[in-house]
PDB file of N, CA and C in Angstrom:
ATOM      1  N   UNK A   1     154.756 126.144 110.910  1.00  0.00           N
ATOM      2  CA  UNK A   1     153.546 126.777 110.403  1.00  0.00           C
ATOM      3  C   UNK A   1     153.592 126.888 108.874  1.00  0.00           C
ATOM      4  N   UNK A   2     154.902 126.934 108.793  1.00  0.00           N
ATOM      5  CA  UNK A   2     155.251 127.347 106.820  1.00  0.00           C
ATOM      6  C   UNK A   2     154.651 126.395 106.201  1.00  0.00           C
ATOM      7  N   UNK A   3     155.543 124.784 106.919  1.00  0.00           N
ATOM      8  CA  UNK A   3     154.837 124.084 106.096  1.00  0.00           C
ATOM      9  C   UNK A   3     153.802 122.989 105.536  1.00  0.00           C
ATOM     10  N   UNK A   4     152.775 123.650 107.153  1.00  0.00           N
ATOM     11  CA  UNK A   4     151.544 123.398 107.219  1.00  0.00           C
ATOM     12  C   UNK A   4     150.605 124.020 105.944  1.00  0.00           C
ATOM     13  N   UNK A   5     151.098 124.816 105.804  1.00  0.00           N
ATOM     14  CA  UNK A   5     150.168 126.075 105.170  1.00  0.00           C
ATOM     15  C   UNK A   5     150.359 125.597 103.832  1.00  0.00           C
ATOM     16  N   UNK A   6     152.047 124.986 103.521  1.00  0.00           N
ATOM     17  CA  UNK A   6     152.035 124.580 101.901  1.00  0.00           C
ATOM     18  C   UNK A   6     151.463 123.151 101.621  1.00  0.00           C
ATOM     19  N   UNK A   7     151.167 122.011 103.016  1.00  0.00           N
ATOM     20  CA  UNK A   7     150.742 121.094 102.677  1.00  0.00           C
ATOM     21  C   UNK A   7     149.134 121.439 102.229  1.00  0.00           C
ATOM     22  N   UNK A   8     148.168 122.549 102.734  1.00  0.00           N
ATOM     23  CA  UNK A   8     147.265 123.375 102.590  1.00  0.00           C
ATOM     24  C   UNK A   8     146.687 123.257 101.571  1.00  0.00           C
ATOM     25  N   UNK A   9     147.985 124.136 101.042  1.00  0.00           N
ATOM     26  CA  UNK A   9     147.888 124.580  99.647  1.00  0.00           C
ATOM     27  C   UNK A   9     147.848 123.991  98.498  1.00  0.00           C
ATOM     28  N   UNK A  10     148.764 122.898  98.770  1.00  0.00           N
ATOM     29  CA  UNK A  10     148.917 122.233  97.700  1.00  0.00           C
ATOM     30  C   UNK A  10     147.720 120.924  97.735  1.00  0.00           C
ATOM     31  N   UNK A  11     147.050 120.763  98.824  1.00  0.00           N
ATOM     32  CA  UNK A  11     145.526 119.750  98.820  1.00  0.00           C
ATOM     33  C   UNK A  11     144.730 120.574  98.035  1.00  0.00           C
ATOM     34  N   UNK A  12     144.312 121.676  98.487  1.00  0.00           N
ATOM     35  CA  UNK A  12     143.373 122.608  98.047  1.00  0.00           C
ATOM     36  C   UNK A  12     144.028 122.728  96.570  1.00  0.00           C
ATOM     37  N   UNK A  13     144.832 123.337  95.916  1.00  0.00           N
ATOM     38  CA  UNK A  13     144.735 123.166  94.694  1.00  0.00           C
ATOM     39  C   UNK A  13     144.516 122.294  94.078  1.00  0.00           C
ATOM     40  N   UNK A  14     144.753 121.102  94.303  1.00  0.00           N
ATOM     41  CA  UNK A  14     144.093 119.497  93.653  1.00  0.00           C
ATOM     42  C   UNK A  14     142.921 119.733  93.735  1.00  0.00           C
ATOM     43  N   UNK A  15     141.995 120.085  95.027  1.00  0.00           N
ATOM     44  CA  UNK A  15     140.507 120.358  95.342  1.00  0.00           C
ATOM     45  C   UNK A  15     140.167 121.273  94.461  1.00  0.00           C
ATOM     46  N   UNK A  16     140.897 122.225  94.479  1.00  0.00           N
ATOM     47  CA  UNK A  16     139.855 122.738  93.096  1.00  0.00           C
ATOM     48  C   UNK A  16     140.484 123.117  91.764  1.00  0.00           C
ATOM     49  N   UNK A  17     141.059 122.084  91.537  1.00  0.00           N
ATOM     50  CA  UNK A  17     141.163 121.261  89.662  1.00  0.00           C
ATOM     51  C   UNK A  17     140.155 120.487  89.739  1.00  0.00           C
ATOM     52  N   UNK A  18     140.165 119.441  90.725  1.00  0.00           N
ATOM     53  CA  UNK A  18     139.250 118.532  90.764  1.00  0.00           C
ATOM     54  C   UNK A  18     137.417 119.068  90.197  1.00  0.00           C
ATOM     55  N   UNK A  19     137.508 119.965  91.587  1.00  0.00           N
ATOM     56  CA  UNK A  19     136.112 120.984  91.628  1.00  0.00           C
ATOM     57  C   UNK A  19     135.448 121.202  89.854  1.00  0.00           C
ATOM     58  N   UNK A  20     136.706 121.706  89.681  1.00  0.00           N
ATOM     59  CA  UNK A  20     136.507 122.744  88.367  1.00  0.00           C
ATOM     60  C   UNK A  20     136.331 121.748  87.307  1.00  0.00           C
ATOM     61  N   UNK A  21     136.970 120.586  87.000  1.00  0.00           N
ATOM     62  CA  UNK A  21     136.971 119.604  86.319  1.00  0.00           C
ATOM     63  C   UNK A  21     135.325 118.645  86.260  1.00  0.00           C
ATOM     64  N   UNK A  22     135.057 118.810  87.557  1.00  0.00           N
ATOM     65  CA  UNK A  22     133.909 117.905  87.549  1.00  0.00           C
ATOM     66  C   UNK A  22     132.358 118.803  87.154  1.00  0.00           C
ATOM     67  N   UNK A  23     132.554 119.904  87.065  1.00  0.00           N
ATOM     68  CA  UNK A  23     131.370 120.985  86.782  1.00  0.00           C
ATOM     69  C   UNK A  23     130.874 120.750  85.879  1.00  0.00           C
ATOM     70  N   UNK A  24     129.583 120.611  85.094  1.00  0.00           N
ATOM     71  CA  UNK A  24     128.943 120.008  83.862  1.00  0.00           C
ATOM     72  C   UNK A  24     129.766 121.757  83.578  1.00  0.00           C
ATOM     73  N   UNK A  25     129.802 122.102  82.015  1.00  0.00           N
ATOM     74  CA  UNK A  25     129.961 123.072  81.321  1.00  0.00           C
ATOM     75  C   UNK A  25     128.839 123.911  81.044  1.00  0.00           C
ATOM     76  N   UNK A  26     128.510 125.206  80.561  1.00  0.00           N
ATOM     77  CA  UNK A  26     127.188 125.590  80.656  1.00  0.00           C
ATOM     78  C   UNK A  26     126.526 125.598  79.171  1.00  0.00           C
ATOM     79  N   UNK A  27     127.258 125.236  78.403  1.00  0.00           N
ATOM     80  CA  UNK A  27     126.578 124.970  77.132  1.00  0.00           C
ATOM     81  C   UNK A  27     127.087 126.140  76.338  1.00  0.00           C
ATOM     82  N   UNK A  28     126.525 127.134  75.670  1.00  0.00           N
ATOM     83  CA  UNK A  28     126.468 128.405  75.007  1.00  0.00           C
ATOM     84  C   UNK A  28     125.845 129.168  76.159  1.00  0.00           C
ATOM     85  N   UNK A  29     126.228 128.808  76.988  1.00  0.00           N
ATOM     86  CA  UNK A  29     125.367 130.597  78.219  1.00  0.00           C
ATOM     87  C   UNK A  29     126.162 131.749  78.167  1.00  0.00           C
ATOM     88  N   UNK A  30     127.664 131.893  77.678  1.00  0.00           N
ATOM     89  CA  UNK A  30     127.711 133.193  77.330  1.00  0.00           C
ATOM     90  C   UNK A  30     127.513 133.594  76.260  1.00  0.00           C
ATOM     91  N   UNK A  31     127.763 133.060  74.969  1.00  0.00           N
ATOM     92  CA  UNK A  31     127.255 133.464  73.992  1.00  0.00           C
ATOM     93  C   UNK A  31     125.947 133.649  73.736  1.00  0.00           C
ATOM     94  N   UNK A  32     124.876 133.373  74.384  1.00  0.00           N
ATOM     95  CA  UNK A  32     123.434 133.247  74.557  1.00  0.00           C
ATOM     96  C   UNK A  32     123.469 134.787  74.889  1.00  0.00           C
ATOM     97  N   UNK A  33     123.974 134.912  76.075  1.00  0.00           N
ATOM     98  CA  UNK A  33     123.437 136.414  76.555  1.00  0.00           C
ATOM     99  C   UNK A  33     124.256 137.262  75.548  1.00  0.00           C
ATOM    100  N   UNK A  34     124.470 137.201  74.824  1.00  0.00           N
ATOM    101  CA  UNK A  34     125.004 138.407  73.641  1.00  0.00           C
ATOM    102  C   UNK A  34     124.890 138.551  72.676  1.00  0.00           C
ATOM    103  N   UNK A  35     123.287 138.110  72.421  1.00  0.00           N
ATOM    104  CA  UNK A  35     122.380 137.935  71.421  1.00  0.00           C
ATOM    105  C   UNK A  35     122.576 136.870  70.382  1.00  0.00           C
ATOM    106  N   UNK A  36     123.162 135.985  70.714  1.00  0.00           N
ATOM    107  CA  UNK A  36     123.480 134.609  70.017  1.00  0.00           C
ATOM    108  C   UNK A  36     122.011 133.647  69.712  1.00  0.00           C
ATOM    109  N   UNK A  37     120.691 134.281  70.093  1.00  0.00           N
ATOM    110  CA  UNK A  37     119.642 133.387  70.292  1.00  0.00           C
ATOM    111  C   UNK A  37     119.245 132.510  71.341  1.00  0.00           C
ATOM    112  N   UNK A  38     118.308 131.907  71.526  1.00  0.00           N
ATOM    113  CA  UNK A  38     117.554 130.959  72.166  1.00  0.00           C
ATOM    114  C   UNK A  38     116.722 131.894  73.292  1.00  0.00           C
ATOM    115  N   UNK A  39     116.390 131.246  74.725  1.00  0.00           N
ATOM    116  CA  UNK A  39     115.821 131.824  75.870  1.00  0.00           C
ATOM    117  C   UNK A  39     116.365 132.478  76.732  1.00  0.00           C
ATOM    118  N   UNK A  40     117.878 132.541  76.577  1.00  0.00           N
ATOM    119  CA  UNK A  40     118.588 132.662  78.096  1.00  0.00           C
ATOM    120  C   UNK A  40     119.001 134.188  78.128  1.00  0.00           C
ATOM    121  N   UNK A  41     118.749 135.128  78.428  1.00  0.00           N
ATOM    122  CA  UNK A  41     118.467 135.998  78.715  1.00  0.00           C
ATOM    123  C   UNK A  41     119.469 136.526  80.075  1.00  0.00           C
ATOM    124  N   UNK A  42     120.663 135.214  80.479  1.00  0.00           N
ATOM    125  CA  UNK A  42     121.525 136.052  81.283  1.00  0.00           C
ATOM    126  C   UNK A  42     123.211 135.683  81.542  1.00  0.00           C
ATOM    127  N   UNK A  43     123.949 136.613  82.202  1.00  0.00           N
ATOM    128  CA  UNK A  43     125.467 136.333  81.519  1.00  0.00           C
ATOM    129  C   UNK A  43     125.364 134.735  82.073  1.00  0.00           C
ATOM    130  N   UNK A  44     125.249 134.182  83.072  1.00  0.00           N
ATOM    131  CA  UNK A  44     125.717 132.711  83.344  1.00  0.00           C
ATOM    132  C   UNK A  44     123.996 132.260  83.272  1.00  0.00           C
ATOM    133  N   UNK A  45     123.618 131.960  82.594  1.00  0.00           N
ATOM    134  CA  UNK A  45     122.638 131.098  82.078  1.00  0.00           C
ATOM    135  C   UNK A  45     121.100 131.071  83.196  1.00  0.00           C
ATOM    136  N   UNK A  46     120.523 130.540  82.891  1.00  0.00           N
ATOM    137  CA  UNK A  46     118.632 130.385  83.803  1.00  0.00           C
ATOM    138  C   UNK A  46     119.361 129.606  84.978  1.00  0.00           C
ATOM    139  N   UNK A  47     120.116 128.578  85.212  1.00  0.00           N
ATOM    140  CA  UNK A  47     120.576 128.015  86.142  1.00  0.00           C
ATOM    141  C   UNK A  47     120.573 128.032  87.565  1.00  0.00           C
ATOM    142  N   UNK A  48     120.444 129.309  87.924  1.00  0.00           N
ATOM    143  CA  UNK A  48     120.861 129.994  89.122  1.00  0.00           C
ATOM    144  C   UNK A  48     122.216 130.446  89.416  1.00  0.00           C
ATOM    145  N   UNK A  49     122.881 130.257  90.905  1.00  0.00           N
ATOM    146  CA  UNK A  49     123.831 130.762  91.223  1.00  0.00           C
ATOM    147  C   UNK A  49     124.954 129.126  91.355  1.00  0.00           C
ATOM    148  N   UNK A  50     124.289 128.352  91.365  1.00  0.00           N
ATOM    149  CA  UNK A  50     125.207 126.770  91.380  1.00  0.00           C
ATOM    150  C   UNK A  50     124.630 126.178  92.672  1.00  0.00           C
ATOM    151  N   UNK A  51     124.885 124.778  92.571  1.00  0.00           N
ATOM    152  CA  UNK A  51     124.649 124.324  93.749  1.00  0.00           C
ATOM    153  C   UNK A  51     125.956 123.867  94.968  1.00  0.00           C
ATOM    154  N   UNK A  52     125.774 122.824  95.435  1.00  0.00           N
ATOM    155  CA  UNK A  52     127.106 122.208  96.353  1.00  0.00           C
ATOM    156  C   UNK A  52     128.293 122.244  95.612  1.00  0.00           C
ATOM    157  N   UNK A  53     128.636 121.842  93.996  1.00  0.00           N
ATOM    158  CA  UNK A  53     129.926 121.877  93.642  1.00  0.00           C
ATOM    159  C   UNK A  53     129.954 123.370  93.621  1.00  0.00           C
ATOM    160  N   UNK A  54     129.483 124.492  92.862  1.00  0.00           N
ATOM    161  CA  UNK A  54     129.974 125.699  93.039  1.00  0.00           C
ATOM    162  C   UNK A  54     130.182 126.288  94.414  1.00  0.00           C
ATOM    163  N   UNK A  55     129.586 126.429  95.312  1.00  0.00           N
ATOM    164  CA  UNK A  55     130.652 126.501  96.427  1.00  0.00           C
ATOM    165  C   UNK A  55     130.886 125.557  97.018  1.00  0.00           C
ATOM    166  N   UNK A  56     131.447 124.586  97.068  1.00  0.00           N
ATOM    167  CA  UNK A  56     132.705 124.117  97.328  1.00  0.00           C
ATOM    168  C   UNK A  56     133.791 125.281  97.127  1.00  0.00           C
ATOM    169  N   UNK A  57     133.709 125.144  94.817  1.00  0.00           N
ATOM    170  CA  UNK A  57     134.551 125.994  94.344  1.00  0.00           C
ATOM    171  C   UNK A  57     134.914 127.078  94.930  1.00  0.00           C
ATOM    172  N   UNK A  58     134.006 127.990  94.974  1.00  0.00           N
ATOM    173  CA  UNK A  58     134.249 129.266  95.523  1.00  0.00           C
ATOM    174  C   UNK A  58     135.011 129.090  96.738  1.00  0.00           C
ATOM    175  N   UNK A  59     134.532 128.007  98.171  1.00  0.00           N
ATOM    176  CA  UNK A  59     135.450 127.991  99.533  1.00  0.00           C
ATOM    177  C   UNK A  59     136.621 127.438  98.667  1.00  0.00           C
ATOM    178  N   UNK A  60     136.816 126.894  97.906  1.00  0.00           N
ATOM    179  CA  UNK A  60     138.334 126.071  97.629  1.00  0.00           C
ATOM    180  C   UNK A  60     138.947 127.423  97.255  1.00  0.00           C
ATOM    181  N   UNK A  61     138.693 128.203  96.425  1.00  0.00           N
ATOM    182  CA  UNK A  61     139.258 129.553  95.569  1.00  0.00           C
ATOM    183  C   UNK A  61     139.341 130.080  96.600  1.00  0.00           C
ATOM    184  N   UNK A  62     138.942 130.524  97.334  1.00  0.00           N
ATOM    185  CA  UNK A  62     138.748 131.342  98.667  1.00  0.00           C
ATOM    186  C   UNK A  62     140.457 131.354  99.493  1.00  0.00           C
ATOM    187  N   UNK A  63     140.159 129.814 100.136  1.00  0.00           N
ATOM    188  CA  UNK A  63     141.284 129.085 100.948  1.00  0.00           C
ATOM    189  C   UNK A  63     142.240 129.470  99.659  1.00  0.00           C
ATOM    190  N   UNK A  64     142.496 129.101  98.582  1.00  0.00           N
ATOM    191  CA  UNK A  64     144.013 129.166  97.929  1.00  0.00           C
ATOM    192  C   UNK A  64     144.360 130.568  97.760  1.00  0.00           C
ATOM    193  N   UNK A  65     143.498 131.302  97.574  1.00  0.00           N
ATOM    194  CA  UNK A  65     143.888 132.543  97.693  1.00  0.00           C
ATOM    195  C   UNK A  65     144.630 133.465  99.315  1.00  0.00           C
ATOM    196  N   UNK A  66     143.769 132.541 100.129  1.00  0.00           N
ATOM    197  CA  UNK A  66     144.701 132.678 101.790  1.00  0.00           C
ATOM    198  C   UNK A  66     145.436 132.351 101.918  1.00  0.00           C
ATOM    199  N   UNK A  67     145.893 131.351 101.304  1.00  0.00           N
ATOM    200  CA  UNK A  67     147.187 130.444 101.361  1.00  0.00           C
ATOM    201  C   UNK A  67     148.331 131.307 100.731  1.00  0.00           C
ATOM    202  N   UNK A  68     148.160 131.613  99.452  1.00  0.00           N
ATOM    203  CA  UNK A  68     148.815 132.379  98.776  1.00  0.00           C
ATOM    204  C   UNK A  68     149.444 133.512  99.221  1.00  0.00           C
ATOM    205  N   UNK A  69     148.704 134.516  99.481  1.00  0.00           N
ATOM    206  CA  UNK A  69     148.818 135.422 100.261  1.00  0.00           C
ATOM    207  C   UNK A  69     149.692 135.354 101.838  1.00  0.00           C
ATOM    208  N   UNK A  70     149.176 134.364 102.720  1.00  0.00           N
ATOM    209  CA  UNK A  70     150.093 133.808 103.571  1.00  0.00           C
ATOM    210  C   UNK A  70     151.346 133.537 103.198  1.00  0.00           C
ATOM    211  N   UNK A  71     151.547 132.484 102.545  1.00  0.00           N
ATOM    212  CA  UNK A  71     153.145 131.991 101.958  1.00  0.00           C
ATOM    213  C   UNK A  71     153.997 133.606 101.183  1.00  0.00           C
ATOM    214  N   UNK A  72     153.415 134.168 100.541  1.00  0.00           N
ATOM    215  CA  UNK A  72     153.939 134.821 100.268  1.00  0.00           C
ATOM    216  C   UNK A  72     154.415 135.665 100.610  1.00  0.00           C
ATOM    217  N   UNK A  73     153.612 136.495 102.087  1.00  0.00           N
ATOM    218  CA  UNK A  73     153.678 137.015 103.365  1.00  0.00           C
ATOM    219  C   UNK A  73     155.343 136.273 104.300  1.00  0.00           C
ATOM    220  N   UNK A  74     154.671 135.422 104.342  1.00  0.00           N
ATOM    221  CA  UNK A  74     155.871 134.901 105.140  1.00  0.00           C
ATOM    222  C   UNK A  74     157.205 133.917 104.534  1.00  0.00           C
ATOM    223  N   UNK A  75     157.573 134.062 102.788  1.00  0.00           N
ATOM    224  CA  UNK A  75     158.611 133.827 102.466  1.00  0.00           C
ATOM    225  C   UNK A  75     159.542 135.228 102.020  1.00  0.00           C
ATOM    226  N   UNK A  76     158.855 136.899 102.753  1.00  0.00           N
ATOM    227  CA  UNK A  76     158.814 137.339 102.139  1.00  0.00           C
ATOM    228  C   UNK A  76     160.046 138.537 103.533  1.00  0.00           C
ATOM    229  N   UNK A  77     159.474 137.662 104.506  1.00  0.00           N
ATOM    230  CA  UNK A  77     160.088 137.894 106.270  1.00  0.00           C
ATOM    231  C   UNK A  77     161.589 137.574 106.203  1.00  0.00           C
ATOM    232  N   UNK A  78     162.508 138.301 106.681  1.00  0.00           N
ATOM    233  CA  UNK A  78     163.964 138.233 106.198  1.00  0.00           C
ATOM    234  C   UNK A  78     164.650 138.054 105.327  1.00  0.00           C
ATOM    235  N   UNK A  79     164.241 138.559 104.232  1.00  0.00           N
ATOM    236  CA  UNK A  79     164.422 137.985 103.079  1.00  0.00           C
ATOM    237  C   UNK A  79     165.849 139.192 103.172  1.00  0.00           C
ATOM    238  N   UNK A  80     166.720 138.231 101.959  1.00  0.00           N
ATOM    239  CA  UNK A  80     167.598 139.145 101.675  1.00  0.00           C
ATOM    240  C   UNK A  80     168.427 139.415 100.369  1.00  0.00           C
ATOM    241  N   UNK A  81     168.982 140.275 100.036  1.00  0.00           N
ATOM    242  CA  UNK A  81     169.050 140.818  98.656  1.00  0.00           C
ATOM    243  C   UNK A  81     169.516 139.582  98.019  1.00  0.00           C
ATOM    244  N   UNK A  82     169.417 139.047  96.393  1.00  0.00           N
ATOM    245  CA  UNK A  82     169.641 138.336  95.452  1.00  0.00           C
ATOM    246  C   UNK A  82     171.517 138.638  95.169  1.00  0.00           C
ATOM    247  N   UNK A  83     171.578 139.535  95.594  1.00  0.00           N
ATOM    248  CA  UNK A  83     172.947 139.890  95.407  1.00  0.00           C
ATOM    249  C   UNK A  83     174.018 139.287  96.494  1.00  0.00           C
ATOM    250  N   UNK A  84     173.906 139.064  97.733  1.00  0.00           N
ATOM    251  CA  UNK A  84     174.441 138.059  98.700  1.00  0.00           C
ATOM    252  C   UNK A  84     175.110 139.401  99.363  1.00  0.00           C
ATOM    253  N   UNK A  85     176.533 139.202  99.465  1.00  0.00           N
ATOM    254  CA  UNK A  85     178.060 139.926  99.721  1.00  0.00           C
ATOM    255  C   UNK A  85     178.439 140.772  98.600  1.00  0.00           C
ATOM    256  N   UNK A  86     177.922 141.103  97.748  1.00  0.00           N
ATOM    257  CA  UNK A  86     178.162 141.677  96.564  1.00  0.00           C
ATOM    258  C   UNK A  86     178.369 143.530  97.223  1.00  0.00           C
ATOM    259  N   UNK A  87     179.501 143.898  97.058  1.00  0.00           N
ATOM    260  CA  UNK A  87     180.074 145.393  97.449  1.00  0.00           C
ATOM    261  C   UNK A  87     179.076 146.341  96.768  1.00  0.00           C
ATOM    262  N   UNK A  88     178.920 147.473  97.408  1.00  0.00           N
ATOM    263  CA  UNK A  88     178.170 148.449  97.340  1.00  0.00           C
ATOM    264  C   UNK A  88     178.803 149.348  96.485  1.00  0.00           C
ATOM    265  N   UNK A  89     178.690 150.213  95.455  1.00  0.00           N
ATOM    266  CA  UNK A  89     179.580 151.279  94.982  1.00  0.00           C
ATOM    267  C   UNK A  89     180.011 151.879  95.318  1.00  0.00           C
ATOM    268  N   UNK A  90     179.405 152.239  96.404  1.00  0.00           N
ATOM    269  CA  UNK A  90     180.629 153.519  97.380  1.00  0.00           C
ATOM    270  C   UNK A  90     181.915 152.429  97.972  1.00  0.00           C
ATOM    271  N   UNK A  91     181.585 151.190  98.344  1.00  0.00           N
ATOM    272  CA  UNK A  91     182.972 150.156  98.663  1.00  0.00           C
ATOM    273  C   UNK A  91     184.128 150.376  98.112  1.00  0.00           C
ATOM    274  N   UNK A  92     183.525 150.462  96.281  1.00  0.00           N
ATOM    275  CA  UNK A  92     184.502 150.245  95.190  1.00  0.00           C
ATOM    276  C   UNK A  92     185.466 151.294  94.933  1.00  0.00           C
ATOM    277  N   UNK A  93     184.943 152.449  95.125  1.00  0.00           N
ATOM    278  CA  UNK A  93     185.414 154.061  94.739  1.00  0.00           C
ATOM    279  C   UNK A  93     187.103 153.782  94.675  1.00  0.00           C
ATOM    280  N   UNK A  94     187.589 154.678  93.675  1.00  0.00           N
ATOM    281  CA  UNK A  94     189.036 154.743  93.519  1.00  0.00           C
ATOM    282  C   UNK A  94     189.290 155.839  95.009  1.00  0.00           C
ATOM    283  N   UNK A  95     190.466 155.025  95.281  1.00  0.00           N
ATOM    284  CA  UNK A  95     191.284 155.809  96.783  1.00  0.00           C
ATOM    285  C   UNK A  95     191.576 157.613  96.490  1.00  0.00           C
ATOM    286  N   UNK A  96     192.043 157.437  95.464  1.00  0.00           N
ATOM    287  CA  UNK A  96     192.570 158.921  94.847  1.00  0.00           C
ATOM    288  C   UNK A  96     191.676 159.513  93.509  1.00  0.00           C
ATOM    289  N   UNK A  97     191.321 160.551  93.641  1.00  0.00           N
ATOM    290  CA  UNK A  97     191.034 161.636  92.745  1.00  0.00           C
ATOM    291  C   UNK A  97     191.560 161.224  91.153  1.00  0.00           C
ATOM    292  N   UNK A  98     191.007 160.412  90.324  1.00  0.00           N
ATOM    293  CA  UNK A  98     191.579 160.068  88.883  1.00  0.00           C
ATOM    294  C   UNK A  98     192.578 158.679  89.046  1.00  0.00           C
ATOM    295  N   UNK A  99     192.495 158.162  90.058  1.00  0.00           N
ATOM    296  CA  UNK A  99     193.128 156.996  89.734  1.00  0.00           C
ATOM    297  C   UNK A  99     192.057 155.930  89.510  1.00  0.00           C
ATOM    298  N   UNK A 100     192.274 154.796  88.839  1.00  0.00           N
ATOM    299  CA  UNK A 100     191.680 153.895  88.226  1.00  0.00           C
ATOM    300  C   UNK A 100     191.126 153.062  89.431  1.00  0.00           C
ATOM    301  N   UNK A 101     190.127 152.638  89.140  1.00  0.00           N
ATOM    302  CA  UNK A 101     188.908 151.578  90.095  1.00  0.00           C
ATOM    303  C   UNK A 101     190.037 150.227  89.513  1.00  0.00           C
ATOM    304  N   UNK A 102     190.419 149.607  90.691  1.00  0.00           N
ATOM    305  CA  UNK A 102     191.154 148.134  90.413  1.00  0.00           C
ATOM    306  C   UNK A 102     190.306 146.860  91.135  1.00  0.00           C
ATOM    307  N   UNK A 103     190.177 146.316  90.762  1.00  0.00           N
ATOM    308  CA  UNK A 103     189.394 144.871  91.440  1.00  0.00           C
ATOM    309  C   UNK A 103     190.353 144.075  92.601  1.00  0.00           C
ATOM    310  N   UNK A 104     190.132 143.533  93.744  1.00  0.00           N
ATOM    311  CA  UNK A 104     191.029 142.691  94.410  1.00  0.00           C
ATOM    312  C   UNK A 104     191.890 141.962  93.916  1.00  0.00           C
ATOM    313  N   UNK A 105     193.073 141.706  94.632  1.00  0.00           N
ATOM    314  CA  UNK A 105     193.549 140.723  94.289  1.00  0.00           C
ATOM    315  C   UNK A 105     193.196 139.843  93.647  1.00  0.00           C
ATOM    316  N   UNK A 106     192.247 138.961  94.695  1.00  0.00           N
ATOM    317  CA  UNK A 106     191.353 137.398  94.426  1.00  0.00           C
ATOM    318  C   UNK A 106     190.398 137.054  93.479  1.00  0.00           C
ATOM    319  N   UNK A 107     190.174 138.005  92.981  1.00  0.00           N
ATOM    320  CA  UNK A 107     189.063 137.987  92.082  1.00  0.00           C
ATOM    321  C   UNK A 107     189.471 137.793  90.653  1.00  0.00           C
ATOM    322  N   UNK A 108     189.013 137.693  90.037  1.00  0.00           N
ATOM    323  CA  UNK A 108     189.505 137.992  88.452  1.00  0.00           C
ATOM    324  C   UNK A 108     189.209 139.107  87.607  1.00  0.00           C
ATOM    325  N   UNK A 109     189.863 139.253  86.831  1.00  0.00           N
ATOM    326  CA  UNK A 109     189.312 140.146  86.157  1.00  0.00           C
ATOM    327  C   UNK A 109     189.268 140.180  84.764  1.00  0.00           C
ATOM    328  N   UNK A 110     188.112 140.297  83.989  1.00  0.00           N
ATOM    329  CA  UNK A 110     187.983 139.980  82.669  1.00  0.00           C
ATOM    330  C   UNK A 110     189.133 141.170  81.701  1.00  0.00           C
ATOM    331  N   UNK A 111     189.617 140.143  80.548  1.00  0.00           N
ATOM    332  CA  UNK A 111     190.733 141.014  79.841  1.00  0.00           C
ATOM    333  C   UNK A 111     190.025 141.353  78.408  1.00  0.00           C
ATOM    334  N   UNK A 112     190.223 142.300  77.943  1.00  0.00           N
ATOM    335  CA  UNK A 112     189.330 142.941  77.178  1.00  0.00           C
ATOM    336  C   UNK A 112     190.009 141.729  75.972  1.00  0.00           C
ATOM    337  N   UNK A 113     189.173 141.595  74.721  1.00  0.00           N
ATOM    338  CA  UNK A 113     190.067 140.930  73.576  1.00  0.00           C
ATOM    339  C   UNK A 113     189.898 141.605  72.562  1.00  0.00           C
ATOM    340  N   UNK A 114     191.289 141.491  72.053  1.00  0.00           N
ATOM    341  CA  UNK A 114     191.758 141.907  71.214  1.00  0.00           C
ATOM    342  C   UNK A 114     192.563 141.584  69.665  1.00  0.00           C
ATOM    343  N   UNK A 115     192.899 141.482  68.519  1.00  0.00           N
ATOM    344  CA  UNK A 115     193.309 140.875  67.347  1.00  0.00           C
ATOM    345  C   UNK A 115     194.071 139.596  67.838  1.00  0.00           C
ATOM    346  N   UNK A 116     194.387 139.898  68.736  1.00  0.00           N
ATOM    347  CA  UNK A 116     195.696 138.617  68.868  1.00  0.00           C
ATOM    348  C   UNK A 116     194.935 137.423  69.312  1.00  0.00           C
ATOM    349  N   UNK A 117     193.891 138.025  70.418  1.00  0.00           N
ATOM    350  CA  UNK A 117     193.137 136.806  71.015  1.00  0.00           C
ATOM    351  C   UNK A 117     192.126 136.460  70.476  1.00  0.00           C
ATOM    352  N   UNK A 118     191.715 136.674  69.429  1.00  0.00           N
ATOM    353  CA  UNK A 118     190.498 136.312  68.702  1.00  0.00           C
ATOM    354  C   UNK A 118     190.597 135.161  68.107  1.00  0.00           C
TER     355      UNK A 118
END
């Protein structure tokens, strides 16, 4: 289903670059409505509301926004911490009252530097 939804997604976003790409531009229609001059008298121009390419657009925007929301929904299902196996602080705690936190064996441990090692 996952990656139905991203083959989806990723058509539909081509669909609407494409969409958006092929739209004549509206000229000065916003600057028109903000007293810039001429007739047009509104925020997106005398035009109307668009024809077949604007919704298209709108169903294409629509769908990627479901998509989105979906994938993100469901990469989002068992997910688990960025940290992996990484010990908890209470793991680490020194055994005794004032004795020093020591790292495992296996691990390394960074050595502070100092004049000699510089």
């Amino acid at each position: 289903m996952e990656t139905f939804l991203k083959v989806i997604h990723v058509i539909d976003a081509i669909v609407l670059v494409v969409m958006v790409l092929l739209q004549p531009g509206k000229g000065g229609g916003m600057g028109l409505a903000f007293g810039g001059g001429g007739s047009s008298s509104t925020v997106f121009g005398s035009s109307g509301a668009g024809g077949f390419m604007g919704k298209v657009t709108t169903a294409a925007a629509i769908i990627f926004g479901l998509t989105s929301l979906s994938l993100a929904y469901m990469s989002g299902r068992g997910a688990t911490s960025i940290m992996g196996g990484a010990p908890v602080p209470s793991e680490v705690a020194p055994e005794e009252p004032g004795s020093p936190v020591t790292a495992p064996a296996d691990e390394a441990v960074a050595q502070p530097l100092t004049d000699e090692t510089q």
